[in-house]
Protein backbone atom coordinates (compact mmCIF):
# COMPACT_ATOMS: atom_id res chain seq x y z
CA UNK A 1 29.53 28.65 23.77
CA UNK A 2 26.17 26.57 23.53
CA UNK A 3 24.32 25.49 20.47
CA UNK A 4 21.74 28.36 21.19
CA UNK A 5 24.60 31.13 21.46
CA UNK A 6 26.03 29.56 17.98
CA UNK A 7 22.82 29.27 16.17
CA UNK A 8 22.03 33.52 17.69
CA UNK A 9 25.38 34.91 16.52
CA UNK A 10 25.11 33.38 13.01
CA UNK A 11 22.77 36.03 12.29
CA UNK A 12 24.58 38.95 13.67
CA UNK A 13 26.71 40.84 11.41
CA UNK A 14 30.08 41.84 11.98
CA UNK A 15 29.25 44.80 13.41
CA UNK A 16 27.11 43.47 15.70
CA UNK A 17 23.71 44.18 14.05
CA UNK A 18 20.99 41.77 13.96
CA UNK A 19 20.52 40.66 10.64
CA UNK A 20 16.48 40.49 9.55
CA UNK A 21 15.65 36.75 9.27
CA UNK A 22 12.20 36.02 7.60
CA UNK A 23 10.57 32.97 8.61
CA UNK A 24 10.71 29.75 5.66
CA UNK A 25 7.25 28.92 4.37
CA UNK A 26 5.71 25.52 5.13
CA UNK A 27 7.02 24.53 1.34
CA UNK A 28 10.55 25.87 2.39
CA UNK A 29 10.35 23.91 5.75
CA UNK A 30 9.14 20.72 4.38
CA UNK A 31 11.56 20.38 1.30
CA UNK A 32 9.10 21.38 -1.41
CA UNK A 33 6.62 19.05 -2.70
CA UNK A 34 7.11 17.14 -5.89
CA UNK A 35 10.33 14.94 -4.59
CA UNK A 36 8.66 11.64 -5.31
CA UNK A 37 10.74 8.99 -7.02
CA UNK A 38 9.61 8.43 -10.47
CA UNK A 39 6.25 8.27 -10.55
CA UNK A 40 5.95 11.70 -9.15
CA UNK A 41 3.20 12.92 -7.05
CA UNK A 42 1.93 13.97 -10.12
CA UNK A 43 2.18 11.05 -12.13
CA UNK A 44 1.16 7.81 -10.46
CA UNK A 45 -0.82 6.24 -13.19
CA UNK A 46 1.67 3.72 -13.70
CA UNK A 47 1.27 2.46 -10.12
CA UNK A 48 -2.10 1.95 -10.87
CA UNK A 49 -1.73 0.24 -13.81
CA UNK A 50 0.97 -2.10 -12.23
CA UNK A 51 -2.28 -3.62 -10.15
CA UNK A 52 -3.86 -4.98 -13.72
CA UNK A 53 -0.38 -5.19 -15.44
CA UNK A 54 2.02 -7.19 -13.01
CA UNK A 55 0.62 -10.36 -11.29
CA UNK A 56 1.84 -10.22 -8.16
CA UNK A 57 1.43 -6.43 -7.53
CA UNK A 58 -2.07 -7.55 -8.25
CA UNK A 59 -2.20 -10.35 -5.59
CA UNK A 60 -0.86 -8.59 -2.93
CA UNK A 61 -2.60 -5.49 -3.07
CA UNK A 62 -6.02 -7.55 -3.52
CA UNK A 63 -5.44 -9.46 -0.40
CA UNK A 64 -4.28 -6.81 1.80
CA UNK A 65 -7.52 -4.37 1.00
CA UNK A 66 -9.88 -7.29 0.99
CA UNK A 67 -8.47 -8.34 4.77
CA UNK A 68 -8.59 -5.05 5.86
CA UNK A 69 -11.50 -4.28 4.82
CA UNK A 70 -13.49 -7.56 5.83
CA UNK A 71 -12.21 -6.32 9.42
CA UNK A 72 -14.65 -4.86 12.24
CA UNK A 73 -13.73 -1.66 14.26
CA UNK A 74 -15.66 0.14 17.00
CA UNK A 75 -15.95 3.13 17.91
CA UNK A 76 -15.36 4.14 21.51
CA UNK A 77 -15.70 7.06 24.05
CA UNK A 78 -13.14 8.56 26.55
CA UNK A 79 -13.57 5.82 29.36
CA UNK A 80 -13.53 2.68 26.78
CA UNK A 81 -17.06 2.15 26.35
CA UNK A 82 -18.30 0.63 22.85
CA UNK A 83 -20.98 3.24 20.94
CA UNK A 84 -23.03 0.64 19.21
CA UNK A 85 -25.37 4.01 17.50
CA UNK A 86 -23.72 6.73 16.69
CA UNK A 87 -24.47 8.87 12.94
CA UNK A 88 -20.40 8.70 11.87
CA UNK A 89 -20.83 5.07 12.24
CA UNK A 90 -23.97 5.06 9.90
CA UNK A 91 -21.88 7.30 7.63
CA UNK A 92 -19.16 4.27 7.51
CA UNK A 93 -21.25 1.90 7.09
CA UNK A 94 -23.30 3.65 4.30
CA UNK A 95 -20.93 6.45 2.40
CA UNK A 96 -22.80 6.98 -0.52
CA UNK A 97 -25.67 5.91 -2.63
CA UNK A 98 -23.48 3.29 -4.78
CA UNK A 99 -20.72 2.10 -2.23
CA UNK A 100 -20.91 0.24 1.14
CA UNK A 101 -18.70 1.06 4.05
CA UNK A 102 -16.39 -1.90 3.14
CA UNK A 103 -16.07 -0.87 -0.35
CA UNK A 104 -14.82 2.29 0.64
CA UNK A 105 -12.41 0.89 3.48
CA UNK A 106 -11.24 -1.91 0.41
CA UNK A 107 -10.80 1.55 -1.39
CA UNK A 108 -9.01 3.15 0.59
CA UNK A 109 -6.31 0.02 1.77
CA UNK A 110 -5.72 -0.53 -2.12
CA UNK A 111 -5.43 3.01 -3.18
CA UNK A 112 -2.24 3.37 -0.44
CA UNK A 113 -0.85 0.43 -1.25
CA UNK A 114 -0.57 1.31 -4.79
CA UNK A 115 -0.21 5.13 -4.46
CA UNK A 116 0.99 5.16 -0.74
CA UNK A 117 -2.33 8.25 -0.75
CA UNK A 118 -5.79 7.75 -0.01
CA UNK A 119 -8.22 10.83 -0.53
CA UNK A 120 -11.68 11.08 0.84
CA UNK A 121 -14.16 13.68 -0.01
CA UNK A 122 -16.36 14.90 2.18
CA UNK A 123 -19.66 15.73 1.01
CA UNK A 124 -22.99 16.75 1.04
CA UNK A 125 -23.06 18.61 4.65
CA UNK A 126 -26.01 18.66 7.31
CA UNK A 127 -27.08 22.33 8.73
CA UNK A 128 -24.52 21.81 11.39
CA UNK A 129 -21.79 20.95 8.57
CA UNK A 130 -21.33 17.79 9.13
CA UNK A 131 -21.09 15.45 6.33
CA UNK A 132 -23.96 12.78 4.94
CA UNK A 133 -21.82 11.42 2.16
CA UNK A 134 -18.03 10.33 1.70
CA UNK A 135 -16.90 9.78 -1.75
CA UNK A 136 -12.93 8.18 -2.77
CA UNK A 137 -10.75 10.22 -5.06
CA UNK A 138 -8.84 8.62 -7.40
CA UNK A 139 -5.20 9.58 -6.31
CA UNK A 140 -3.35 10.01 -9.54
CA UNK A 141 -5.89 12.76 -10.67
CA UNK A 142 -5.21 14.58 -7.02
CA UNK A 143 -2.96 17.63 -6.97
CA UNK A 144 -2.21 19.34 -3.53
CA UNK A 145 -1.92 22.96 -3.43
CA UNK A 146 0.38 23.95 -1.02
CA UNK A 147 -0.46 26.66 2.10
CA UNK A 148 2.01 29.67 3.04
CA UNK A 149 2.01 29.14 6.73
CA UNK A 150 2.64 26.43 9.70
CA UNK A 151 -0.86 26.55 10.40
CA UNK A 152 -2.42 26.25 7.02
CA UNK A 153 -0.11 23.57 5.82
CA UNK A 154 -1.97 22.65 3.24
CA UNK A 155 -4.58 25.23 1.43
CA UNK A 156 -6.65 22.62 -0.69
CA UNK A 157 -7.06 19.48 -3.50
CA UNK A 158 -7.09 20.17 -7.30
CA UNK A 159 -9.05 17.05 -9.12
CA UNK A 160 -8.22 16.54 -12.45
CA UNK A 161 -11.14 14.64 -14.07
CA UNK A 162 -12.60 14.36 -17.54
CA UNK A 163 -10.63 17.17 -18.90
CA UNK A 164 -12.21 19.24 -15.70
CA UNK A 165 -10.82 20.76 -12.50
CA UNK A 166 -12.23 20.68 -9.35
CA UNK A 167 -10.78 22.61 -6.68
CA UNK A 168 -11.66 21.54 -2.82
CA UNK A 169 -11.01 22.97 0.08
CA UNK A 170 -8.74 21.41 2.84
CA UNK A 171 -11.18 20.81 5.68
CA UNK A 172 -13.25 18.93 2.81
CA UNK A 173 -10.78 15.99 2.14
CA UNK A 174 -9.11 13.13 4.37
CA UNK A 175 -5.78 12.58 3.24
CA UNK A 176 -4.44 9.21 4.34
CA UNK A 177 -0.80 8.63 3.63
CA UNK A 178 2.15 6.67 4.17
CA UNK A 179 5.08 7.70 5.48
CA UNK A 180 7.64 9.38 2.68
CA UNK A 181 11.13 10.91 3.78
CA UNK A 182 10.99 12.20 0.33
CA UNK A 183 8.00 14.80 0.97
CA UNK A 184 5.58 16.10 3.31
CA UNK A 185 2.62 16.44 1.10
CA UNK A 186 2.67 13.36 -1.05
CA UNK A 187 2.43 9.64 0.72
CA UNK A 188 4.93 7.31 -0.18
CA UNK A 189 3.62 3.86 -1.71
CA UNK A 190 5.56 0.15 -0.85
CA UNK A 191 5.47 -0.19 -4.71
CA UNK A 192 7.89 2.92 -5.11
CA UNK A 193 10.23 0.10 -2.79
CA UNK A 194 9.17 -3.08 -5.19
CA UNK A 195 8.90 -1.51 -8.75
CA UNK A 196 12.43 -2.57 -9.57
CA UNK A 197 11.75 -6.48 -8.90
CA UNK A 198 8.27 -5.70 -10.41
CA UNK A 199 9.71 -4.41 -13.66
CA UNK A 200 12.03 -7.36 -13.28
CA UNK A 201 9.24 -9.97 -12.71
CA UNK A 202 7.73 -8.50 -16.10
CA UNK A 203 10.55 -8.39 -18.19
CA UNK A 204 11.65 -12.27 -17.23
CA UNK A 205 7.66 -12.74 -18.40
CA UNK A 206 8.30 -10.77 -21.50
CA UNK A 207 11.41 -12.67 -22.19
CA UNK A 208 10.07 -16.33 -21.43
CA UNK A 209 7.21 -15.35 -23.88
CA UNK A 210 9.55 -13.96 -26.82
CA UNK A 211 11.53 -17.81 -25.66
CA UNK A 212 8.04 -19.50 -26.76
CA UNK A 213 7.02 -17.28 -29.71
CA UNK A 214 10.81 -17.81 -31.16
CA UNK A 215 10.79 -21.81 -31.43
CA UNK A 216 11.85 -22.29 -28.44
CA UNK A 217 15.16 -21.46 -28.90
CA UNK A 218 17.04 -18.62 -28.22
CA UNK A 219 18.91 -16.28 -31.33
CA UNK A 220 21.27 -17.81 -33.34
CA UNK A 221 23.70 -17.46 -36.87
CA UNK A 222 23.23 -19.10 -39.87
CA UNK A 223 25.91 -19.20 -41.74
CA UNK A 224 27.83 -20.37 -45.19
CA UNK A 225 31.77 -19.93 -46.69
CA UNK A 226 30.27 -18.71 -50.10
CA UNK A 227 29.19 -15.26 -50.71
CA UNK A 228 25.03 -14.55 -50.70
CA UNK A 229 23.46 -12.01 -52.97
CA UNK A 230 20.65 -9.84 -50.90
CA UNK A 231 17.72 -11.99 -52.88
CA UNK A 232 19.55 -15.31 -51.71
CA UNK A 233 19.86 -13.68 -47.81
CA UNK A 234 16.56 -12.41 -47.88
CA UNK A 235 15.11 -15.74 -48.94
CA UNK A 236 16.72 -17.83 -46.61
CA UNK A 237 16.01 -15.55 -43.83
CA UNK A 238 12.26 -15.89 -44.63
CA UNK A 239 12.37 -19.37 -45.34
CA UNK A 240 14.08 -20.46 -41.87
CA UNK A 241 11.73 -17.60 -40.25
CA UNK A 242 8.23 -19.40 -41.50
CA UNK A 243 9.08 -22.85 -41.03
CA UNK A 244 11.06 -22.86 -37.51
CA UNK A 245 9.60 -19.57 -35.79
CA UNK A 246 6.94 -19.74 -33.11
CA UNK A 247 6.08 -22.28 -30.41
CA UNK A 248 3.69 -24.28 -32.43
CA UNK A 249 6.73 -25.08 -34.94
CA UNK A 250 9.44 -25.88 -31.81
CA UNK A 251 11.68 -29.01 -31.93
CA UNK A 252 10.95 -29.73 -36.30
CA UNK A 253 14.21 -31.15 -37.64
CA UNK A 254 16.15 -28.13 -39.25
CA UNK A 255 17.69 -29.19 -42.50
CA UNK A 256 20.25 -26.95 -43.86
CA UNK A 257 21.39 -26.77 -47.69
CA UNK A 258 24.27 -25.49 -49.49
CA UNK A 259 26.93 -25.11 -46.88
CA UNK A 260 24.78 -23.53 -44.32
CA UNK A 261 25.71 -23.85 -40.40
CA UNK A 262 23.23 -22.86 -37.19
CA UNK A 263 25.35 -21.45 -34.53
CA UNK A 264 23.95 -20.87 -31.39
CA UNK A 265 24.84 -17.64 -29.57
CA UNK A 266 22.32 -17.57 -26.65
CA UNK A 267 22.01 -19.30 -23.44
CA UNK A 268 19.55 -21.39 -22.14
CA UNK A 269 17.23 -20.92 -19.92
CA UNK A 270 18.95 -23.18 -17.96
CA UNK A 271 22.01 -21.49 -17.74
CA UNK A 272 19.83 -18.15 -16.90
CA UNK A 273 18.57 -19.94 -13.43
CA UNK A 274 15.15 -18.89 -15.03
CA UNK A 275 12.90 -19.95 -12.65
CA UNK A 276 15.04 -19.54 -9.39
CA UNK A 277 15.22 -15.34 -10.55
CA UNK A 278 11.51 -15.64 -10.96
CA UNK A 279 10.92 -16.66 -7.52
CA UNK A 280 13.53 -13.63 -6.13
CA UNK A 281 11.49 -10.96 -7.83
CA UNK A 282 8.20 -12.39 -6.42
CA UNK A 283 9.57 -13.07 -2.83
CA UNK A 284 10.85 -9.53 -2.90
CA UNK A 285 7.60 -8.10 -3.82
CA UNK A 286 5.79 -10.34 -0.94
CA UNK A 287 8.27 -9.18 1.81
CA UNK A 288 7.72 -5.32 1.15
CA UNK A 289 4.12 -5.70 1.25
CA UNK A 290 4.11 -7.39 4.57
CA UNK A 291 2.54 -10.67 2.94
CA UNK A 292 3.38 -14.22 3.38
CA UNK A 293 3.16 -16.41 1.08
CA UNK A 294 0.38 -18.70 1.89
CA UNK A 295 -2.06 -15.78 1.72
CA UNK A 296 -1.34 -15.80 -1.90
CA UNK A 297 -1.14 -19.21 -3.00
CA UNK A 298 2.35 -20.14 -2.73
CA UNK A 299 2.85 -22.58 -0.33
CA UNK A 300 6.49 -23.72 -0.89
CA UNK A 301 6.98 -23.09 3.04
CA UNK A 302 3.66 -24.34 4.76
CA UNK A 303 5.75 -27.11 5.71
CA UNK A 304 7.81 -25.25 7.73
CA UNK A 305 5.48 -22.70 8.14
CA UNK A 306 1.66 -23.31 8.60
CA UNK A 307 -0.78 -21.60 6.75
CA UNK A 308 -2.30 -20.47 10.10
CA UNK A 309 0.64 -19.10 11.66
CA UNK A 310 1.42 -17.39 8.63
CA UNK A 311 -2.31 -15.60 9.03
CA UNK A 312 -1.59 -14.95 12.44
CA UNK A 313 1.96 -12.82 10.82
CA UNK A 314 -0.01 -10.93 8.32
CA UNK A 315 -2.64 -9.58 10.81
CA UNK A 316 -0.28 -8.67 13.08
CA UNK A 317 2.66 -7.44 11.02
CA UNK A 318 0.55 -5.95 8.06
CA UNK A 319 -3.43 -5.50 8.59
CA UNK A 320 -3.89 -4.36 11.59
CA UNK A 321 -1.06 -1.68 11.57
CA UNK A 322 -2.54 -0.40 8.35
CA UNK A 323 -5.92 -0.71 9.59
CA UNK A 324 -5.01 1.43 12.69
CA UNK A 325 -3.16 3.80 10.79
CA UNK A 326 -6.56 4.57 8.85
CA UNK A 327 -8.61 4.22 11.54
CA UNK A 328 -6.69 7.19 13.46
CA UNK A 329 -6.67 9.70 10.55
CA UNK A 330 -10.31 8.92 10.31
CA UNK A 331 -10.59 10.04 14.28
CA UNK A 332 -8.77 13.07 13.58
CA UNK A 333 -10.31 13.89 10.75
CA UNK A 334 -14.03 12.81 10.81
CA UNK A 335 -15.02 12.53 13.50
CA UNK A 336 -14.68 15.67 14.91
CA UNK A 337 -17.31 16.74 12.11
CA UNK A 338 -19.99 14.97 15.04
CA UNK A 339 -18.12 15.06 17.98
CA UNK A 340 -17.12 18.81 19.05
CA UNK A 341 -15.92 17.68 21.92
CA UNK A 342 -13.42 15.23 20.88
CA UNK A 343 -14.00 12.03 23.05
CA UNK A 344 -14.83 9.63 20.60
CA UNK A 345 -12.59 7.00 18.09
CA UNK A 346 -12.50 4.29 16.20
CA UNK A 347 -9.75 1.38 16.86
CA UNK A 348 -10.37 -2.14 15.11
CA UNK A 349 -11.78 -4.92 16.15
CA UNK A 350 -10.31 -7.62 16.46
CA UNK A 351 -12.84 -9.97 18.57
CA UNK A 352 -14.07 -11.79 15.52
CA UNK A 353 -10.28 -12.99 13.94
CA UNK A 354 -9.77 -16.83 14.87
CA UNK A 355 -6.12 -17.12 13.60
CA UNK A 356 -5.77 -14.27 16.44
CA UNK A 357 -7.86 -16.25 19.11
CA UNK A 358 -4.69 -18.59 20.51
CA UNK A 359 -2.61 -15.52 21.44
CA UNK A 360 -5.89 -14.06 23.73
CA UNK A 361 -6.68 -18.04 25.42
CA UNK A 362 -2.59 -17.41 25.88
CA UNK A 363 -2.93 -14.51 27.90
CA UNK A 364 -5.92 -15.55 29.60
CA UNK A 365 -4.04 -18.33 31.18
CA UNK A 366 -1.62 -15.84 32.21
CA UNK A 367 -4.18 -13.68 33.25
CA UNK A 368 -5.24 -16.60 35.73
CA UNK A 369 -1.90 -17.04 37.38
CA UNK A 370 -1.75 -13.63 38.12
CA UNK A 371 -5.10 -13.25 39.85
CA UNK A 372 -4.40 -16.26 41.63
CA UNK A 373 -1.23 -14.86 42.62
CA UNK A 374 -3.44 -11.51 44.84
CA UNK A 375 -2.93 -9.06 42.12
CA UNK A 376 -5.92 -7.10 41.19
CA UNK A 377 -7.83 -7.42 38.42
CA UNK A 378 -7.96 -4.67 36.96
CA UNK A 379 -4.30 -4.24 37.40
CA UNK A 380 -3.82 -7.40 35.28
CA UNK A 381 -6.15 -6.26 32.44
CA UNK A 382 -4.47 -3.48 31.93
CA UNK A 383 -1.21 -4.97 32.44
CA UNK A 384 -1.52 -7.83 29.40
CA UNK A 385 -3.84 -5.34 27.15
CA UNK A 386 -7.23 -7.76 27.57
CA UNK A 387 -9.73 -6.53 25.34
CA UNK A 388 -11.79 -5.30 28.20
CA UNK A 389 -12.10 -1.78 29.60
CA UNK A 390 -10.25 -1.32 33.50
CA UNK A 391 -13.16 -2.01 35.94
CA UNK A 392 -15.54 -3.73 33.56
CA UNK A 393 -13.99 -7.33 35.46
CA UNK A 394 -16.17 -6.01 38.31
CA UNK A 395 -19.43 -5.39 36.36
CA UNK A 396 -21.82 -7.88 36.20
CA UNK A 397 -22.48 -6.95 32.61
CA UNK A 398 -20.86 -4.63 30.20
CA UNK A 399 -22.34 -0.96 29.48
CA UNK A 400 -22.98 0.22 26.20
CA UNK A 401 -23.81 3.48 25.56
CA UNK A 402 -25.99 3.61 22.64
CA UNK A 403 -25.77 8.19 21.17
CA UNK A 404 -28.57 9.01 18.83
């Protein structure tokens, strides 16, 4: 007996009657929505606040949406060809009356790195319903209201805002999102993966301030063989407190009176490996954001390292992955809105990146050896992924199509 046969007489009773299956809804199907790890899909203010709150939350985010953002894309037809003039590309560059296109894309690259969802709003639309403005949603006031069916996945977007609800229909949002195995509504952000070694960066902070604020030395006993009163314990208490506590009062010679003994019951930071566990949390945070450390001020390994080759990682490795990943849902999802026909999208561009330039004089020397070797050239462009069309080696000059 086959799977299939297995899977058909499961719902046959015993009597040989087919048992009346109803089909799951998409919530059934796709495990319910809600699953997130704490924050919940409904609840990811703290992410947010980790950008202002934990340093290097804050630097890796910042760097990421700023180099994303700062890079070019095109948008292209069927056969290759670079649209220079086209009115989605005016809409990118110019979304609204109080952002620029790079705001929004900065927007957008920060708002799924700390949320792992990006929301878009399309607005405003022209007689033939496409768009003139595109406003971002703040993702921890957006709710998604389920569909019923396979084919409506997704019936619209609660926003939550000023003690208001809005309520939007599907085809009027983007939803970006990461990838989450925990739900198929709700993106899935890389601080879900670092907020343990955030939270751990922060409380070594907390600790090495309450270190500073407390002498400069860590909890101890004072103690006597006689017997104190609670007047006598209170005043000595208050009396060691004012003159020893606080960093401005560290290292004053303690003198102790009437049998009293300082015992010291903490360790030091020394024995803690202090700084070595500060450096762990941060590293951890840097390697599940995809950023090395030169691109945030650390350069412990540019010797072994360069700054430029460490560039050359984070573009490749972190940037332009994201960057095509937004890119794409904008093609799906946009684009259409002035292209019926669905010819046209956007891929980055990555012409104008020097730390990427070696890698494209590296396979232009390649490039060489196999023309000079009788293969054809188009057959070689296509073959190491030049950043030319197939056929345009023949052209005297490029074609650019210019759509108005």
């Amino acid at each position: 007996m086959n799977l299939i046969e297995k899977i058909t007489k499961s719902f046959r009773s015993k009597s040989g009657e087919e048992k009346s299956f109803v089909s799951p809804t998409v919530v059934e199907l796709t495990g319910g929505a809600g699953r997130l790890p704490s924050p919940s899909g409904h609840n990811y203010a703290p992410y947010v606040e980790a950008y202002a709150d934990k340093p290097w939350v804050y630097a890796c985010v910042n760097v990421i949406s700023e180099t994303v953002s700062a890079t070019d894309f095109q948008l292209k037809n069927a056969a290759g060809d670079i649209i220079t003039k086209h009115p989605v590309l005016d809409l990118l560059y110019k979304p609204n009356t109080f952002m620029t296109g790079r705001q929004l894309r900065q927007w957008i690259s920060a708002s799924l790195e700390l949320t792992g969802n990006a929301y878009i709003l399309k607005d405003a639309p022209a007689a033939n319903g496409a768009p003139r403005e595109l406003f971002p949603l703040l993702s921890h006031l957006v709710e998604i209201v389920p569909g019923n069916t396979s084919a409506e996945p997704v019936q619209g977007y609660k926003y939550r805002a000023g003690g208001k609800t809005a309520y939007y229909r599907a085809k009027d949002v983007i939803h970006i999102k990461y990838f989450n195995p925990f739900d198929f509504f709700y993106g899935l952000s890389p601080l879900a993966a670092a907020r343990s070694a955030a939270d751990s960066y922060e409380a070594a902070e907390t600790y090495n301030r309450a270190f500073f604020d407390n002498s400069a030395t860590l909890s101890g006993i004072l103690s006597t063989e006689g017997r104190l009163d609670d007047a006598a314990r209170a005043r000595i208490i208050k009396g060691w407190t004012d003159k020893y506590s606080s960093a401005a009062k560290a290292h004053k010679v303690a003198l102790l009176e009437g049998g009293l003994k300082w015992q010291n019951i903490g360790m030091s930071q020394r024995d803690m490996d202090f700084i070595s566990g500060l450096k762990v949390s941060r590293e951890t945070i840097l390697s599940i954001f995809h950023v090395p450390p030169a691109l945030v001020g650390i350069f412990d390994h540019a010797p072994q390292y360069n700054t430029r080759e460490q560039q050359r990682i984070f573009y490749q490795t972190c940037v332009l992955p994201k960057f095509t990943h937004i890119l794409e849902t904008l093609t799906e999802f946009l684009v259409p809105d002035f292209d019926r026909k669905r010819e046209l999208y956007l891929t980055p561009d990555i012409s104008g990146v020097s730390v990427l330039k070696d890698d494209e004089a590296t396979r232009a020397q390649v490039a060489k050896l196999y023309l000079d070797m009788g293969f054809e050239r188009d057959e070689v462009v296509t073959a190491l992924g030049l950043p030319f069309g197939v056929g345009i080696a023949k052209k005297s000059k490029r074609r650019i199509y210019e759509n108005r």
